[in-house]
C-alpha atoms as a PDB file:
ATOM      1  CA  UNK A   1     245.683 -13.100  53.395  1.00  0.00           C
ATOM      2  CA  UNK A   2     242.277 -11.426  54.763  1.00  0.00           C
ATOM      3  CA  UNK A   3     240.709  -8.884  55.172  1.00  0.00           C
ATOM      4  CA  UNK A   4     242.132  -5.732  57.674  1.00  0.00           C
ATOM      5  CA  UNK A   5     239.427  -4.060  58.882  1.00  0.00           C
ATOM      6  CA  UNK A   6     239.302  -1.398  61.794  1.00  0.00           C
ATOM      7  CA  UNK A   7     236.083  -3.202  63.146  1.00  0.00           C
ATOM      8  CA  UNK A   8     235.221  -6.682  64.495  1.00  0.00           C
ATOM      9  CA  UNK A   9     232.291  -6.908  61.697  1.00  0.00           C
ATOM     10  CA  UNK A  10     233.052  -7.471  58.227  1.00  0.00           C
ATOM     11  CA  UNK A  11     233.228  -4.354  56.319  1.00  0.00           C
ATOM     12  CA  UNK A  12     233.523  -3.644  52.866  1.00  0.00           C
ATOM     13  CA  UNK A  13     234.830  -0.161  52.730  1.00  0.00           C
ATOM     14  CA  UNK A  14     237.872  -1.679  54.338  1.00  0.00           C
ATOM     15  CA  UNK A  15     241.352   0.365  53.449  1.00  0.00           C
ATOM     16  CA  UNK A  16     243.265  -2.540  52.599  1.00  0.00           C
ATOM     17  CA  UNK A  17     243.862  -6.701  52.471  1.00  0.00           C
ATOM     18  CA  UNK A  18     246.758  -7.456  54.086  1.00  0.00           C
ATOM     19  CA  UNK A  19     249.386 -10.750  53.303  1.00  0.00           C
ATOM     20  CA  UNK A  20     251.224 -11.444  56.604  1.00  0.00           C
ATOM     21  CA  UNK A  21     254.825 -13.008  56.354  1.00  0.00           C
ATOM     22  CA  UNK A  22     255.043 -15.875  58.125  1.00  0.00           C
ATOM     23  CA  UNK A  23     251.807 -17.155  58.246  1.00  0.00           C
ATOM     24  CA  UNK A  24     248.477 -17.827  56.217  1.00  0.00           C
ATOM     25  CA  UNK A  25     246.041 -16.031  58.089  1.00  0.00           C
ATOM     26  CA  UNK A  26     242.134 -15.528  57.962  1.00  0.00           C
ATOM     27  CA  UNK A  27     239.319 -14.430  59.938  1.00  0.00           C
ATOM     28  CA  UNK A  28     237.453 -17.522  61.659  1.00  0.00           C
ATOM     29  CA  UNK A  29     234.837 -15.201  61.453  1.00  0.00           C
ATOM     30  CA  UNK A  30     231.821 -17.011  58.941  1.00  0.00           C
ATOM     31  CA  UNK A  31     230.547 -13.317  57.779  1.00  0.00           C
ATOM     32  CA  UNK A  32     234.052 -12.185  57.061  1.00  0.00           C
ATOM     33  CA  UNK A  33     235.284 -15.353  55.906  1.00  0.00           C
ATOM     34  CA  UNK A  34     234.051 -15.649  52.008  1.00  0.00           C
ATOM     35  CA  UNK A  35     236.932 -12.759  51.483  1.00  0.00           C
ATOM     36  CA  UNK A  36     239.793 -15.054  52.563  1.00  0.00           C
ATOM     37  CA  UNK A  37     242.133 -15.527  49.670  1.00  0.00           C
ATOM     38  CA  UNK A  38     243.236 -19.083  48.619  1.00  0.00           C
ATOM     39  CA  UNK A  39     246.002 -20.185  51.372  1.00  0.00           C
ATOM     40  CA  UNK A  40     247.047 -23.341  49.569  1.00  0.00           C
ATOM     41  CA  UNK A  41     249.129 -24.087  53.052  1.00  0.00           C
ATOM     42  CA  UNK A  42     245.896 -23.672  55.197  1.00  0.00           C
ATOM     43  CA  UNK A  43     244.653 -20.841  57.455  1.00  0.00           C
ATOM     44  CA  UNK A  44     245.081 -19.823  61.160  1.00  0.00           C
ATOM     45  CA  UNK A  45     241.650 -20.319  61.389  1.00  0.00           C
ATOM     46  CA  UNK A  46     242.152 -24.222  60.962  1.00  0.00           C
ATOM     47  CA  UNK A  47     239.413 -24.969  58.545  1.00  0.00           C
ATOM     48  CA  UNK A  48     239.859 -26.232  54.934  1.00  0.00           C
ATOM     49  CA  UNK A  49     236.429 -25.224  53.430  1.00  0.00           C
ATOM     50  CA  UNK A  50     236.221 -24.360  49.902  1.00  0.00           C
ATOM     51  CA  UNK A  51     234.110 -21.970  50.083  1.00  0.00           C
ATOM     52  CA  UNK A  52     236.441 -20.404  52.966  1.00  0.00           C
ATOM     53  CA  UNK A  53     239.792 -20.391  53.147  1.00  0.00           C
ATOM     54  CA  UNK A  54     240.558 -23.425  50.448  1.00  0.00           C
ATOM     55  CA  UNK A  55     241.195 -22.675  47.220  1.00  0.00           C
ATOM     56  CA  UNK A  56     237.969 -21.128  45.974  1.00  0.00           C
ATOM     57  CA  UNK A  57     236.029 -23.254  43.484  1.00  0.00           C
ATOM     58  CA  UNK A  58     235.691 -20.107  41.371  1.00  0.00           C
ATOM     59  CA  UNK A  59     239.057 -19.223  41.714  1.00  0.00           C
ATOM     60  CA  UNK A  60     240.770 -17.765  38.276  1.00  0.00           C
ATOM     61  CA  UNK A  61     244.060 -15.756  37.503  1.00  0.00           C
ATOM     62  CA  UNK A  62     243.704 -12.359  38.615  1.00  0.00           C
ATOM     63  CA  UNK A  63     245.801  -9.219  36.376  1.00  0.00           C
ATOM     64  CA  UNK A  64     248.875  -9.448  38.739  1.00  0.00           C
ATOM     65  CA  UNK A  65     249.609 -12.607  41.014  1.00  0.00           C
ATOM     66  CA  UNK A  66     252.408 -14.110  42.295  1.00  0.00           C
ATOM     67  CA  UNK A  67     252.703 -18.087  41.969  1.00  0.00           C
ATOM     68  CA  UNK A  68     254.856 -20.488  44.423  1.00  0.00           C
ATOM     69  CA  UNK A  69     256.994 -17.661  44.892  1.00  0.00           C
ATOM     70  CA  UNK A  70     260.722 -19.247  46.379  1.00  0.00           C
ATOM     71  CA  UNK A  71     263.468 -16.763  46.868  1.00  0.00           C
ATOM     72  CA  UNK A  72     266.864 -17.823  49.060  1.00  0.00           C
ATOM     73  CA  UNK A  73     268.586 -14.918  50.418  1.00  0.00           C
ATOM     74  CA  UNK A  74     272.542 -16.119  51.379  1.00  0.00           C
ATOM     75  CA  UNK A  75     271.927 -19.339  53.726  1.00  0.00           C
ATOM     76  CA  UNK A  76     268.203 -18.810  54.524  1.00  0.00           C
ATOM     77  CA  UNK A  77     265.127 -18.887  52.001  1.00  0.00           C
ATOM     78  CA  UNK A  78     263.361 -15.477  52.614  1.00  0.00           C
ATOM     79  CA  UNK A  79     259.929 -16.434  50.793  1.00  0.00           C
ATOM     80  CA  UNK A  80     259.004 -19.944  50.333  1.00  0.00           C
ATOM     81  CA  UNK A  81     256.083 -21.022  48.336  1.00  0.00           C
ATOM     82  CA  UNK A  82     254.500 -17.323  47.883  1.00  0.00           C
ATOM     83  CA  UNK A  83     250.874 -17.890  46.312  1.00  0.00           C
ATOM     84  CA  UNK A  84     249.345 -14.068  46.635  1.00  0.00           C
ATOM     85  CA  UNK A  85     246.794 -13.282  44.076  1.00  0.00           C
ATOM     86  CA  UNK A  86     246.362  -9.199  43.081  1.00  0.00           C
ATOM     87  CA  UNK A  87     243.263  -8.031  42.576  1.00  0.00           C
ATOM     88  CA  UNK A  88     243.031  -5.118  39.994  1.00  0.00           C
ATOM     89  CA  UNK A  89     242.194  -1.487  42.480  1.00  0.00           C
ATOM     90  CA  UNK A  90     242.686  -3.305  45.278  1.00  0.00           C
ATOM     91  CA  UNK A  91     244.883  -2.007  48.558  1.00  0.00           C
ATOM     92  CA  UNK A  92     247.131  -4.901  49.936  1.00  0.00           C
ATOM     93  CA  UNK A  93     249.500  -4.404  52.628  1.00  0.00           C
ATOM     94  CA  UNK A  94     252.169  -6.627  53.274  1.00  0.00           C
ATOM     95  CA  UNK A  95     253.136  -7.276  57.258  1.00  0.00           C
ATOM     96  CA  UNK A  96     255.512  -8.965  59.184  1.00  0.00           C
ATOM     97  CA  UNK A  97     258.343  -8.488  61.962  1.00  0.00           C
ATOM     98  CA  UNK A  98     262.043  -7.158  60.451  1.00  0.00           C
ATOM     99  CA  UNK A  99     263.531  -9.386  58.195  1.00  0.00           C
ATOM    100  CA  UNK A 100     260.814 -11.606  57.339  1.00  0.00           C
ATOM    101  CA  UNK A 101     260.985 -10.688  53.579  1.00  0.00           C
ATOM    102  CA  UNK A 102     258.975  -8.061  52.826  1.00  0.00           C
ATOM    103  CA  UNK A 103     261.416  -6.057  51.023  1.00  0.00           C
ATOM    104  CA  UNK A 104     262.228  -9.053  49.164  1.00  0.00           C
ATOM    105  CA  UNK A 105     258.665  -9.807  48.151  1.00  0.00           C
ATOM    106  CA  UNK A 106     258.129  -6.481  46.732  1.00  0.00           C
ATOM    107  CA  UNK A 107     261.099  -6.220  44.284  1.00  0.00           C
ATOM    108  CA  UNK A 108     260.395  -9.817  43.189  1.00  0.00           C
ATOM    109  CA  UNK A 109     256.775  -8.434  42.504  1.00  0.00           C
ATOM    110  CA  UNK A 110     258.352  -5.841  40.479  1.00  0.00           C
ATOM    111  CA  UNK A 111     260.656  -8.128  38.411  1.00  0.00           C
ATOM    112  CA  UNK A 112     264.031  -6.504  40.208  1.00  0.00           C
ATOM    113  CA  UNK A 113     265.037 -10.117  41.648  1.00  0.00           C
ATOM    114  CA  UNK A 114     264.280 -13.436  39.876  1.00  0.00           C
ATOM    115  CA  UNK A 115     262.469 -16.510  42.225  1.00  0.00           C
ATOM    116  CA  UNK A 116     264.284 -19.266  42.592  1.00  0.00           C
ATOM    117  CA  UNK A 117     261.162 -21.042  41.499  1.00  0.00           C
ATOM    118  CA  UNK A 118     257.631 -20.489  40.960  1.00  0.00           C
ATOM    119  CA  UNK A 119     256.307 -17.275  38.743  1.00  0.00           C
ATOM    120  CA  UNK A 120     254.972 -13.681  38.752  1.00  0.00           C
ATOM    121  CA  UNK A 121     252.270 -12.728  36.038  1.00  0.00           C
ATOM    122  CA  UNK A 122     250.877  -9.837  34.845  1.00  0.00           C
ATOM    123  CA  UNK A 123     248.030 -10.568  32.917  1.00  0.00           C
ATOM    124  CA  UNK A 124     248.363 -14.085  33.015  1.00  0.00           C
ATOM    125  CA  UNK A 125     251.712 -14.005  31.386  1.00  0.00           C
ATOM    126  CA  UNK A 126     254.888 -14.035  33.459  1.00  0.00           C
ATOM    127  CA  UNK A 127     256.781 -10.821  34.222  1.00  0.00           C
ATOM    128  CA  UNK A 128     260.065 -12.277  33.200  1.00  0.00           C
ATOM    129  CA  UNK A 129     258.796 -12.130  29.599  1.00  0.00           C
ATOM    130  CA  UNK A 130     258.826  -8.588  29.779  1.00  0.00           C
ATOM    131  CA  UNK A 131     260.994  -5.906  28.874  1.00  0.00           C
ATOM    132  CA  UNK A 132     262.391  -3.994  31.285  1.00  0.00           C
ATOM    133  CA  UNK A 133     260.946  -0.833  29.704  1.00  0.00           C
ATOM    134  CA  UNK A 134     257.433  -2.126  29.637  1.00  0.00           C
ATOM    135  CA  UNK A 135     257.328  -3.379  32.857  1.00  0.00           C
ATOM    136  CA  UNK A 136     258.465  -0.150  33.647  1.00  0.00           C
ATOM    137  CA  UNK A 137     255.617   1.523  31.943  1.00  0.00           C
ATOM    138  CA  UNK A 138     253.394  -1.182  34.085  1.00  0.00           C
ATOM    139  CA  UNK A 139     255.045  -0.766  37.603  1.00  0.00           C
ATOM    140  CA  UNK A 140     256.542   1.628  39.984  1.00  0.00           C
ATOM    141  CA  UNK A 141     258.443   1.190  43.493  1.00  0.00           C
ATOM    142  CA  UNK A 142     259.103   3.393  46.189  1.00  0.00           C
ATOM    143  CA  UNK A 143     261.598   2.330  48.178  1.00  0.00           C
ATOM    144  CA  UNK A 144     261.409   2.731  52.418  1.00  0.00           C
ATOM    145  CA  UNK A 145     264.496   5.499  52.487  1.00  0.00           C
ATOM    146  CA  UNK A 146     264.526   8.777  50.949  1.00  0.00           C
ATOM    147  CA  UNK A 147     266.956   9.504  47.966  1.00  0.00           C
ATOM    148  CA  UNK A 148     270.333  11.064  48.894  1.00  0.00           C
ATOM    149  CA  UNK A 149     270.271  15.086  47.412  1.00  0.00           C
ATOM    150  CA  UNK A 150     270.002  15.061  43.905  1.00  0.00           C
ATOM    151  CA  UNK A 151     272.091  18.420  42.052  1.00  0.00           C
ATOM    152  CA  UNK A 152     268.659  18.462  40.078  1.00  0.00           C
ATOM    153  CA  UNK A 153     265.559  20.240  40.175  1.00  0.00           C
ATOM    154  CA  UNK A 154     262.140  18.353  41.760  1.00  0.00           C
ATOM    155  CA  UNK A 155     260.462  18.903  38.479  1.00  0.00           C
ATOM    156  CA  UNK A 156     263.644  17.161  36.807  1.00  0.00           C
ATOM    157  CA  UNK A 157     263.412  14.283  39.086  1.00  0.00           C
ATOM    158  CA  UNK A 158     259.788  13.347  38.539  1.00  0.00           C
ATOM    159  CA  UNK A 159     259.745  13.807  35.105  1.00  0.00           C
ATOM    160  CA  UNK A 160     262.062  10.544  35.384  1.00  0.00           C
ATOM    161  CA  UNK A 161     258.892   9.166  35.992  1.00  0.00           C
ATOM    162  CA  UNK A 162     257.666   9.409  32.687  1.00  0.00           C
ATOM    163  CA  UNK A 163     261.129   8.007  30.647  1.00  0.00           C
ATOM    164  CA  UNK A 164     259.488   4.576  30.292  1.00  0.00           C
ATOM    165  CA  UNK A 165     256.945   6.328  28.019  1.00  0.00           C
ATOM    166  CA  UNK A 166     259.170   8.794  26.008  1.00  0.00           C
ATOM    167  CA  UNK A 167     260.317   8.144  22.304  1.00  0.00           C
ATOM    168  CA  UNK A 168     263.835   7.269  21.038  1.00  0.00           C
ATOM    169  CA  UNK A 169     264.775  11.226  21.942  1.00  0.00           C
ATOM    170  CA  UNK A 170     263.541  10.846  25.505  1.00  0.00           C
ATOM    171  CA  UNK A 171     261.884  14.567  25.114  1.00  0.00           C
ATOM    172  CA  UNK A 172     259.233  15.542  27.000  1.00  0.00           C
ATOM    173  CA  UNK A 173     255.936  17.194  25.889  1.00  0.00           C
ATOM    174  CA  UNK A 174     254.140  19.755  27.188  1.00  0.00           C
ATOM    175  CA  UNK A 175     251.710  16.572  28.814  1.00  0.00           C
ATOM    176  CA  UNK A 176     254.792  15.226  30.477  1.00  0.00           C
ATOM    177  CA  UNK A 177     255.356  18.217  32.438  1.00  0.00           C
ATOM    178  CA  UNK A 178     251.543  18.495  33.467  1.00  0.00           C
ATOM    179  CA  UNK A 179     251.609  14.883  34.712  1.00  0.00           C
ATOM    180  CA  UNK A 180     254.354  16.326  36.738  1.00  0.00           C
ATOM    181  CA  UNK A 181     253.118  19.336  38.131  1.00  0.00           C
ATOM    182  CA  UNK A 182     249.829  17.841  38.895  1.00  0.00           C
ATOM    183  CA  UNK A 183     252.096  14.612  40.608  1.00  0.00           C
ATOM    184  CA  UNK A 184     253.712  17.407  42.509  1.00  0.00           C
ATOM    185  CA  UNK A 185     250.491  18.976  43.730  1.00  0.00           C
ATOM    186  CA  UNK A 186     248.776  15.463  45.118  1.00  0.00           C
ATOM    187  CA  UNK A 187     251.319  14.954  47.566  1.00  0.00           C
ATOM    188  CA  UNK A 188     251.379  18.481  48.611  1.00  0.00           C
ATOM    189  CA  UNK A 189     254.920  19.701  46.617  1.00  0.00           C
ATOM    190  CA  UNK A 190     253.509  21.832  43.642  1.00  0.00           C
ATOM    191  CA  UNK A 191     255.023  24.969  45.410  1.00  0.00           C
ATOM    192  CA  UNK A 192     258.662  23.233  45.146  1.00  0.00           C
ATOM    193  CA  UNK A 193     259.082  22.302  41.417  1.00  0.00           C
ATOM    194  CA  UNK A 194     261.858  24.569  40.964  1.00  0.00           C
ATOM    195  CA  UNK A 195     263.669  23.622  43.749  1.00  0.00           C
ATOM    196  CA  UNK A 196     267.222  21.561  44.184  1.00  0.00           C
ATOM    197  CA  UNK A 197     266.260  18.550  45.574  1.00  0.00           C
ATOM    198  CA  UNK A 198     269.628  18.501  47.585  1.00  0.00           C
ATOM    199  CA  UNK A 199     268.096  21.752  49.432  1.00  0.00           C
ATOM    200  CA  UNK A 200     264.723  19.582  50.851  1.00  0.00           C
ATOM    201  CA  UNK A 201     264.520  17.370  53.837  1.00  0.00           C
ATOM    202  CA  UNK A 202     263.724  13.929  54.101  1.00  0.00           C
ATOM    203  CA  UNK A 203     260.418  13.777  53.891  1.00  0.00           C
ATOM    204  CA  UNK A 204     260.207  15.898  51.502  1.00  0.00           C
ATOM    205  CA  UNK A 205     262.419  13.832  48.915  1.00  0.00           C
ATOM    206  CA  UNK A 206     260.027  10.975  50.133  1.00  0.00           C
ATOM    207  CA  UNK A 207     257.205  12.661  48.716  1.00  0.00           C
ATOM    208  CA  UNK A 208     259.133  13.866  45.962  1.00  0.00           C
ATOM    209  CA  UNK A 209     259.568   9.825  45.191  1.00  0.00           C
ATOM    210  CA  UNK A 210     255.776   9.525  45.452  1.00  0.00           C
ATOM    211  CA  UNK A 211     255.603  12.523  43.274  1.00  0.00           C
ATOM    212  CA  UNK A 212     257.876  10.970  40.249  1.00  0.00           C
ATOM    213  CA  UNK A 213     256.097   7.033  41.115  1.00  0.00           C
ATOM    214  CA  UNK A 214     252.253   9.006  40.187  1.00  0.00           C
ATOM    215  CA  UNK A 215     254.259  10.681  36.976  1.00  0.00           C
ATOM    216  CA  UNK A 216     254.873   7.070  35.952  1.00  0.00           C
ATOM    217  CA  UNK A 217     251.024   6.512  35.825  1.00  0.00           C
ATOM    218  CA  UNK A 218     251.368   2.738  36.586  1.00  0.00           C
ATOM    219  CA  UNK A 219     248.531   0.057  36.825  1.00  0.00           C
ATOM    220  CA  UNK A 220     250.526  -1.616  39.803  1.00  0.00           C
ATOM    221  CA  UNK A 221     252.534   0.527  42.781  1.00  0.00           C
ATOM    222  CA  UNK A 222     254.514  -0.921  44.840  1.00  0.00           C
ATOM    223  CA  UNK A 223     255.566   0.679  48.046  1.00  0.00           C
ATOM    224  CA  UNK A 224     258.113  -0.098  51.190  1.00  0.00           C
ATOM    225  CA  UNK A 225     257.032   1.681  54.019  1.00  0.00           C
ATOM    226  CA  UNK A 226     255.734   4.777  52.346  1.00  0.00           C
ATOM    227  CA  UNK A 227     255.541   7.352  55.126  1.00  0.00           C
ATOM    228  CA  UNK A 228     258.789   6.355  56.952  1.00  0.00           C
ATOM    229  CA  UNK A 229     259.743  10.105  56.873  1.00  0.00           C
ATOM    230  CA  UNK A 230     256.698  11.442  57.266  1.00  0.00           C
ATOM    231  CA  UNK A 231     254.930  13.270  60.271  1.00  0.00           C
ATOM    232  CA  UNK A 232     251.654  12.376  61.245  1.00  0.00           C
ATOM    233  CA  UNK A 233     249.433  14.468  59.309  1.00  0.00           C
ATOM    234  CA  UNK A 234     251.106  14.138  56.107  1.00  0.00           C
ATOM    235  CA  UNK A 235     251.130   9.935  56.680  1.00  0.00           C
ATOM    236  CA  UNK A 236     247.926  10.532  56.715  1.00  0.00           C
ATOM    237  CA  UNK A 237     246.895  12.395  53.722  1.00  0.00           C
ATOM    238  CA  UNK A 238     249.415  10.393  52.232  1.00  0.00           C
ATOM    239  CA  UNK A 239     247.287   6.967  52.907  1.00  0.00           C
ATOM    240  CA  UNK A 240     244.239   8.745  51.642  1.00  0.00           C
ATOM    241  CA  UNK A 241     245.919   9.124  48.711  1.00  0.00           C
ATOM    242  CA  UNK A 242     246.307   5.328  47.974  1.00  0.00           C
ATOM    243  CA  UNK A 243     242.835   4.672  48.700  1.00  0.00           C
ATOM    244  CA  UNK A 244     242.363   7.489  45.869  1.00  0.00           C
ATOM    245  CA  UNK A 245     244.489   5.542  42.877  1.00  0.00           C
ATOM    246  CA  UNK A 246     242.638   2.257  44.165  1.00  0.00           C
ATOM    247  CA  UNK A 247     239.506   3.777  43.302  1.00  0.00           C
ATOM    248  CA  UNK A 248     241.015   4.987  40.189  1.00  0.00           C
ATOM    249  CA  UNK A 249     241.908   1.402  39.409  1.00  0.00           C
ATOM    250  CA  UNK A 250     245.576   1.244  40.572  1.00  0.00           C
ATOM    251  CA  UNK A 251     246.779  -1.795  42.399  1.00  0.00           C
ATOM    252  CA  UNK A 252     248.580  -1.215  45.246  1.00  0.00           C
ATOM    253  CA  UNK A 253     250.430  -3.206  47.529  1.00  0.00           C
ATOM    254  CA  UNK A 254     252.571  -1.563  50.341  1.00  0.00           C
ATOM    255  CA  UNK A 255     254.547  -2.951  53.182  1.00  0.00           C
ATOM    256  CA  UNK A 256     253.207  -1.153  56.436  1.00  0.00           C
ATOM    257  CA  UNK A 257     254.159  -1.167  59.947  1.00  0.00           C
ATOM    258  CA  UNK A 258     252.157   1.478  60.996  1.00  0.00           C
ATOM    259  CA  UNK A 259     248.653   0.047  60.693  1.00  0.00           C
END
C-alpha cells in the first residue's frame, strides 16, 4: 500500500491510499516513503528499511485492519496473506486487474465471507465476534451493480438503512426519516423520495444505494466500484463526497478502476 497522489511530490492532501492486488507496492521515493504501510512480503521498491517500507517500529493496531487475510475461491486462493491496516478517516482504494479479488476482499472486510485463516478486527477485536446486527450498525457496502426495481418507494428503501439501529418494533422516528431525506439530498435525490424505485434508471438506484449506505451512518464504508452507473459529472461529485465523510471521520475503502 502507498500513497496515490496526482503529483510526483509527496502530498498530503492526497484523495486516497491505495492497496494494489497482486503486489506490495511503495514509492521508492525517500520524501514519500515514511507513508508506506507495513508490507510484511516486501515492497516494489526493493528495500527493507524500518523506517520505510518494513514493518514500522511504531507500528500498533489501527480501529479496522485486516490480518493474514487467506480466502480460496473454488480451486484458486483469491487473497493470500492479506495484512492491510485501516486507518480511522482515511480514503483507501483497492486496485487490481478483473478477478484479482477485490470483490472478495471487501465482503471479507465486511464480515459477509469468513478467511480461511488469518483475522479482521474492529477495534482490536475480531469481526467474527460480532453480531450481525452490530456490525451492521458499524459497516455498510455498496455493491458495483445497481439493485433490480424495487415495488417500493426511495424513501422506503433508504430508511432500510437505518434497521440496524431500530428497536424490537423496527419503527422509525421522526430522526430516521431526516437521516433519510438529508441522505437523499447529498447524492443529489432529495427531489425523488416519493418515487417507485422500479420507475428510476440505473444510476439513479446506484445513488439511491449510496443514499440508504449514508442513512446507515457507519464508521467504516465499503464500496465496489461506486460510480459504475454514473456519468461523469455525477462520478465526480460523487468522489467529493467520500473525501467529505473522511473528513467527517468515516473510513472508507472503495475498489476503483477509474482513478
Amino acid at each position: 500500500m502507498g500513497i496515490d497522489s496526482s503529483s510526483d511530490e509527496c502530498d498530503d492532501h492526497s484523495l486516497y491510499e491505495h492497496f494494489e492486488l497482486g503486489q506490495q507496492s511503495c514509492s521508492d521515493d525517500d520524501d514519500c516513503a515514511p507513508h508506506c504501510t507495513w508490507a510484511p512480503q516486501g515492497c516494489s521498491c526493493g528495500t527493507t528499511n524500518a523506517g520505510k517500507c518494513g514493518k514500522p517500529s511504531g507500528f500498533t493496531e489501527l480501529p479496522f485492519n485486516a490480518l493474514g487475510v487467506v480466502r480460496p475461491m473454488d480451486a484458486a486462493t483469491l487473497l493470500d496473506g492479506i495484512d492491510l491496516p485501516l486507518e480511522e478517516g482515511a480514503f483507501t482504494a483497492i486496485l487490481g486487474p478483473n478477478g484479482a479479488g477485490k470483490t472478495t476482499l471487501l465482503r471479507v472486510l465486511a464480515g459477509l465471507q469468513a478467511p480461511s485463516e488469518g483475522q479482521v478486527l474492529l477495534d482490536g477485536a475480531p469481526l467474527s465476534a460480532r453480531t450481525e446486527l452490530d456490525r451492521a450498525r458499524q459497516i455498510a457496502l455498496i455493491g458495483h451493480e445497481a439493485p433490480p426495481p424495487f415495488p417500493w418507494t426511495v424513501v422506503e428503501l433508504v430508511l432500510m438503512g437505518r434497521a440496524p439501529h431500530l428497536g424490537l418494533r423496527g419503527l422509525e422516528a421522526e430522526e430516521d426519516l431526516e437521516l433519510a431525506r438529508k441522505a437523499l439530498a447529498r447524492v443529489a435525490m432529495e427531489g425523488f423520495a416519493s418515487r417507485l424505485v422500479e420507475t428510476l434508471s440505473a444510476g439513479e438506484r446506484q445513488r439511491v444505494m449510496w443514499a440508504r449506505a449514508l442513512c446507515q451512518t457507519p464508521r467504516v464504508l465499503l464500496l465496489d466500484e461506486p460510480t459504475s452507473h454514473q456519468d461523469p459529472g455525477r462520478a465526480l461529485a460523487l468522489m467529493e463526497l467520500l473525501r467529505t465523510l473522511t473528513d467527517e471521520g468515516c473510513t472508507v475503502i472503495s475498489v476503483l478502476h477509474d482513478v
